[in-house]
N, C-alpha and C. Protein backbone atom coordinates (compact mmCIF):
# COMPACT_ATOMS: atom_id res chain seq x y z
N UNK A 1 -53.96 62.26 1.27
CA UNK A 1 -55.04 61.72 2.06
C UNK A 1 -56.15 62.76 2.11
N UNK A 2 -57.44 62.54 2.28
CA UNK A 2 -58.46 63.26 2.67
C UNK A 2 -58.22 63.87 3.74
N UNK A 3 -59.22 65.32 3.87
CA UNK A 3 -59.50 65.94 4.80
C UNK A 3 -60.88 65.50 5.59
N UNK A 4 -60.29 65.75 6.58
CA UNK A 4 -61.11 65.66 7.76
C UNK A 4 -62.44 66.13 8.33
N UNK A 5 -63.58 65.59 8.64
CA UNK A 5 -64.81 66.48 8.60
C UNK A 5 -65.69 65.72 9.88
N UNK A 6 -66.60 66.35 10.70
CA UNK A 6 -67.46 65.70 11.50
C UNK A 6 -68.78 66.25 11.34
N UNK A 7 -69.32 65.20 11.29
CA UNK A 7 -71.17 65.32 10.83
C UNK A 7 -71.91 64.20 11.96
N UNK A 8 -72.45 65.09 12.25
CA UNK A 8 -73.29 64.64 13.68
C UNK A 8 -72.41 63.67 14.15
N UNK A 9 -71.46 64.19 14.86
CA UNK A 9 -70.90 63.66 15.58
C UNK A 9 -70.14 62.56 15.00
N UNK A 10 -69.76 61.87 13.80
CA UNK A 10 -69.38 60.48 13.05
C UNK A 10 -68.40 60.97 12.09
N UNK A 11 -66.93 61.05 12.15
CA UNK A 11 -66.00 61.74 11.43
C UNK A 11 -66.40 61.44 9.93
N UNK A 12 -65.79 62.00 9.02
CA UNK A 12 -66.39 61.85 8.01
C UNK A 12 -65.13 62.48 6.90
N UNK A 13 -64.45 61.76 6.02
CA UNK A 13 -63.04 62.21 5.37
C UNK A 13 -63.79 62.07 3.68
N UNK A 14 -63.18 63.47 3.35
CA UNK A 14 -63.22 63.80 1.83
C UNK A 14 -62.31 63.56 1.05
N UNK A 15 -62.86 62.55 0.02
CA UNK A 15 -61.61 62.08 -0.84
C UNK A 15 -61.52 62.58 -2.03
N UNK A 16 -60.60 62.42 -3.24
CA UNK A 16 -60.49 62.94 -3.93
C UNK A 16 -60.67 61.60 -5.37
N UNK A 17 -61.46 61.58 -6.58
CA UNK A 17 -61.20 60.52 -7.66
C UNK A 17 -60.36 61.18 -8.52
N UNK A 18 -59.40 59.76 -8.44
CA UNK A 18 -58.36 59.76 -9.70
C UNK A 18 -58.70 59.88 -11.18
N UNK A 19 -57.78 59.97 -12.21
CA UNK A 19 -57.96 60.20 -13.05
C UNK A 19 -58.82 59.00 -14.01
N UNK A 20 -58.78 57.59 -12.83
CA UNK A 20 -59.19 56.36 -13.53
C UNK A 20 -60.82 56.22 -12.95
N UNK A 21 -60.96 56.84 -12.14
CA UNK A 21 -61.98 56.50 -10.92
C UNK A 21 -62.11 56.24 -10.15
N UNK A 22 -61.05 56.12 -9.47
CA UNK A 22 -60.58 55.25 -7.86
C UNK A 22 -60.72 56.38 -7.04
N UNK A 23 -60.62 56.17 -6.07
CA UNK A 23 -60.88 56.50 -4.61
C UNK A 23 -59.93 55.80 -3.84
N UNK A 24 -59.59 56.15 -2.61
CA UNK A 24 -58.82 55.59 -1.20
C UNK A 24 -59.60 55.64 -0.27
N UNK A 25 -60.53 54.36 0.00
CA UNK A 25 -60.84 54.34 1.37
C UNK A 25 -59.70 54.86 2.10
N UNK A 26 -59.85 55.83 3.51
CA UNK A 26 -59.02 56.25 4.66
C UNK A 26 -58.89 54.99 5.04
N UNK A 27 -57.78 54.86 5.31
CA UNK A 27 -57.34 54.01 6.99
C UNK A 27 -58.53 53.75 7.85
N UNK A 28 -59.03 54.81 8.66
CA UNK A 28 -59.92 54.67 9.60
C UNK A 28 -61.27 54.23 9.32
N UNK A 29 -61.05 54.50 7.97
CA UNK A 29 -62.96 53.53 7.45
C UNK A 29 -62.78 52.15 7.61
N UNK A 30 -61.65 51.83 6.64
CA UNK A 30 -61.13 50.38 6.47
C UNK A 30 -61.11 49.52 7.81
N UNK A 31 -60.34 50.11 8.40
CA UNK A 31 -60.27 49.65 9.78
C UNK A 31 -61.49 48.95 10.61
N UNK A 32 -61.95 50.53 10.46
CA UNK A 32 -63.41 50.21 11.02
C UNK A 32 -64.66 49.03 10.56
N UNK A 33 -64.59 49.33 9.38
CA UNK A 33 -65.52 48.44 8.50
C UNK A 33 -64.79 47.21 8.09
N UNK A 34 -63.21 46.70 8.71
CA UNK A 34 -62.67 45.08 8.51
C UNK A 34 -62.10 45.06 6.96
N UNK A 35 -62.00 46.31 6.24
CA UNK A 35 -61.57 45.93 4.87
C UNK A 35 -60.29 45.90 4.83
N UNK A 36 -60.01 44.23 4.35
CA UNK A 36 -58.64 44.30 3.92
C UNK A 36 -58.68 44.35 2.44
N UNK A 37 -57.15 44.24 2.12
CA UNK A 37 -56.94 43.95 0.82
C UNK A 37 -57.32 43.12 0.40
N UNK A 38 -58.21 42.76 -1.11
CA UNK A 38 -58.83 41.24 -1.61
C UNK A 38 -60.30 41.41 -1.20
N UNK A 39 -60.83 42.27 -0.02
CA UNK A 39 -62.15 42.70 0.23
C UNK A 39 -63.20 42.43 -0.45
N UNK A 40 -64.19 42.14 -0.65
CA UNK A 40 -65.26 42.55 -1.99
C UNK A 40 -66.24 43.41 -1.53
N UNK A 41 -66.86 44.62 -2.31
CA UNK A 41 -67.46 45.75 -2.08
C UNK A 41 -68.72 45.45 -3.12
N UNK A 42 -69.69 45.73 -2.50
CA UNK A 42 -70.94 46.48 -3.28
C UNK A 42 -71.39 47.76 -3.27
N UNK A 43 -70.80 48.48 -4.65
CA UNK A 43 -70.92 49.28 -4.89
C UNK A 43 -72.45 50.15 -5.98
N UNK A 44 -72.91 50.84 -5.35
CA UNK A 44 -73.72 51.54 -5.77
C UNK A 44 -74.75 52.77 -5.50
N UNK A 45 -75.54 53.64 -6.73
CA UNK A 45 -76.16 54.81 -5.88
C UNK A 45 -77.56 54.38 -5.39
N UNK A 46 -77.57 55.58 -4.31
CA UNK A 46 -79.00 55.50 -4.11
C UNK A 46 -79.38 57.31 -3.98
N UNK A 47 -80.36 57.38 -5.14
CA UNK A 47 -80.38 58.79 -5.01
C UNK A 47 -80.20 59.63 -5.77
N UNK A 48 -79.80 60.83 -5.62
CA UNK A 48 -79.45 62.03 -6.48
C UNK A 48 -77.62 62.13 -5.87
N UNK A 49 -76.26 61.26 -6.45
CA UNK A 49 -75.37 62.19 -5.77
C UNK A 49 -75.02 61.07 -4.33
N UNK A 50 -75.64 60.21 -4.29
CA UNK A 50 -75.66 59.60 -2.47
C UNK A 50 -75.18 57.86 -3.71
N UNK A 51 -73.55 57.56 -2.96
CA UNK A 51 -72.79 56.70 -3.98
C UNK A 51 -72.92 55.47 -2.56
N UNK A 52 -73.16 54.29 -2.34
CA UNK A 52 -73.14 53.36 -0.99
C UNK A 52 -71.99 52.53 -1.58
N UNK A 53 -71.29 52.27 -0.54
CA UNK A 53 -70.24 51.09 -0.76
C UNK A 53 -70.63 50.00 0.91
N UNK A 54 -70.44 49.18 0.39
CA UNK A 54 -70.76 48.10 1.96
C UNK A 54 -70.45 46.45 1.12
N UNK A 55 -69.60 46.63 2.79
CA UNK A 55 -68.69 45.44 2.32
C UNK A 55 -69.79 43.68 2.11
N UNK A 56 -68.98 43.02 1.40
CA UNK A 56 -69.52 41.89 1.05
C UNK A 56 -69.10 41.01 2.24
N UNK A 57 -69.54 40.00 2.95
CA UNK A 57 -69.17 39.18 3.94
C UNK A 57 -68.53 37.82 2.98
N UNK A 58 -68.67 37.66 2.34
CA UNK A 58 -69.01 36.69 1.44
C UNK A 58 -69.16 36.68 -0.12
N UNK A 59 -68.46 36.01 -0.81
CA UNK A 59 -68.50 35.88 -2.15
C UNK A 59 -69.99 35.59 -2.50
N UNK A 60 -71.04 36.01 -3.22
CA UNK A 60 -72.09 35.34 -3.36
C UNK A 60 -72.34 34.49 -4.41
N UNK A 61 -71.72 34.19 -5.34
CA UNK A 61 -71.10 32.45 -6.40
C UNK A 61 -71.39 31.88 -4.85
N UNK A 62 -69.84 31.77 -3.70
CA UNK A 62 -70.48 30.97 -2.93
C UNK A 62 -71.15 30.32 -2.23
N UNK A 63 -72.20 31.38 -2.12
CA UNK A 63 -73.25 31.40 -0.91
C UNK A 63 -74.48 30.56 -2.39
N UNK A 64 -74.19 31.13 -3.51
CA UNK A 64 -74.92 29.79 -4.58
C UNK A 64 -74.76 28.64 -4.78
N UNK A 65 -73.47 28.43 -4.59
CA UNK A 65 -72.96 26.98 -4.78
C UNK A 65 -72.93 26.13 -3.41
N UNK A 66 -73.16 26.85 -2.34
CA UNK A 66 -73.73 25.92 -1.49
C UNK A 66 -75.33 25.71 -1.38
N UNK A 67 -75.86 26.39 -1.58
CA UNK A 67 -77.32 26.52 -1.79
C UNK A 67 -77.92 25.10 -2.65
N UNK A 68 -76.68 25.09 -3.70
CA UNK A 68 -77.34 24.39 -4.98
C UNK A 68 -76.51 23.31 -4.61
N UNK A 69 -75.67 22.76 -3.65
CA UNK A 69 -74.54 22.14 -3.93
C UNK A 69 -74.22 20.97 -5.09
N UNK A 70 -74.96 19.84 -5.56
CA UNK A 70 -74.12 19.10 -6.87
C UNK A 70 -75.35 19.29 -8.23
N UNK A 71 -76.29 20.54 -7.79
CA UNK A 71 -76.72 21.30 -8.88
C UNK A 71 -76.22 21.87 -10.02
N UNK A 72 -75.97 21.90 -11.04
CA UNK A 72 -75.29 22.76 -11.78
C UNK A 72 -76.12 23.89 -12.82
N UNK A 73 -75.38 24.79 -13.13
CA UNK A 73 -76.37 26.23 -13.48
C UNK A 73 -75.82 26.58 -14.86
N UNK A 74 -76.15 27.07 -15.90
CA UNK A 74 -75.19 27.64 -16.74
C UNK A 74 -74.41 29.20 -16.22
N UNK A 75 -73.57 29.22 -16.92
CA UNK A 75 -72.85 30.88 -16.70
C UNK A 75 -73.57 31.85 -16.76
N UNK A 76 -74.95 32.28 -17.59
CA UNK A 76 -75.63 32.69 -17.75
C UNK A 76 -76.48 32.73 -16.40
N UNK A 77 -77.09 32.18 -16.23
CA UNK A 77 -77.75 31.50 -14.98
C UNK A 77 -77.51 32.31 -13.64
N UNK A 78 -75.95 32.00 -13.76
CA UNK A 78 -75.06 31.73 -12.83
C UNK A 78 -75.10 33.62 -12.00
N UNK A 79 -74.91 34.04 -13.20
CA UNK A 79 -74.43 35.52 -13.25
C UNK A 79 -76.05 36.17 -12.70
N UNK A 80 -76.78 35.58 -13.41
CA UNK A 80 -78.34 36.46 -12.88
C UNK A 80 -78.61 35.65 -11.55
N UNK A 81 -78.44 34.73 -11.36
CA UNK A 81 -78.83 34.61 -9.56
C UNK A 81 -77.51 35.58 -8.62
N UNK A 82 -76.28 35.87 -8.87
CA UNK A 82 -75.35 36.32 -8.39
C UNK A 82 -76.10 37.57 -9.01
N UNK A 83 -76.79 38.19 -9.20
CA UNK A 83 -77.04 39.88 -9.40
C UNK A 83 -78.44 39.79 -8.37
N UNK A 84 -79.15 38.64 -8.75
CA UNK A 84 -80.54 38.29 -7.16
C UNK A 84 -79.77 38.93 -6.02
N UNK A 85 -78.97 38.08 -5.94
CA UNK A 85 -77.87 37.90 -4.17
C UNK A 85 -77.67 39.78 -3.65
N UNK A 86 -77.25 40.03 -4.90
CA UNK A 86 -76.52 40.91 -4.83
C UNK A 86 -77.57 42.60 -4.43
N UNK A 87 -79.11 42.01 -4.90
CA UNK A 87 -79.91 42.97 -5.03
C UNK A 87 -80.58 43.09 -3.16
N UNK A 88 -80.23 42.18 -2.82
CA UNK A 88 -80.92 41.36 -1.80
C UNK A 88 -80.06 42.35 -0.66
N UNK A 89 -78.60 42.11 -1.28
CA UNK A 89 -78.03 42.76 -0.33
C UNK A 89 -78.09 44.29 0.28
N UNK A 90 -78.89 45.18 -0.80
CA UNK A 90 -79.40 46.39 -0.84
C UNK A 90 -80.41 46.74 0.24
């Protein structure tokens, strides 16, 4: 498990990446932030070095397919409005 750290006051645990690229959210992030297993994460940097992860509420396919409901999109399509959603979420 990570070590332990506090920065202005907001604990703060240092993890270590595996040999594949993974990481272990702590317990106490997860917790905190509702991530279970099956979760979906948006992952990405902002910065020099500064990596954001923040959880998805919501599949965003779904939040398209109700939008559009007996619309239909190609896969193509499909994938660049789901990267919109996704930019939005930033």
């Amino acid at each position: 498990m990570g070590s332990h750290l506090v920065r202005i006051g907001v604990p703060v645990s240092v993890v270590r990446v595996d040999s594949k690229g993974r990481i272990t959210l702590p317990k106490e992030v997860r917790e905190k932030a509702g991530i279970k297993p099956g979760s979906r994460l948006v992952v990405y940097t902002r910065g020099s070095g500064e990596i954001v992860v923040k959880l998805v509420s919501r599949d965003p396919s779904e939040e398209i397919a109700e939008i559009l409901g007996e619309f239909t999109l190609t896969r193509k399509d499909r994938v660049r409005a789901e990267k919109m959603l996704l930019e939005d979420i930033r």
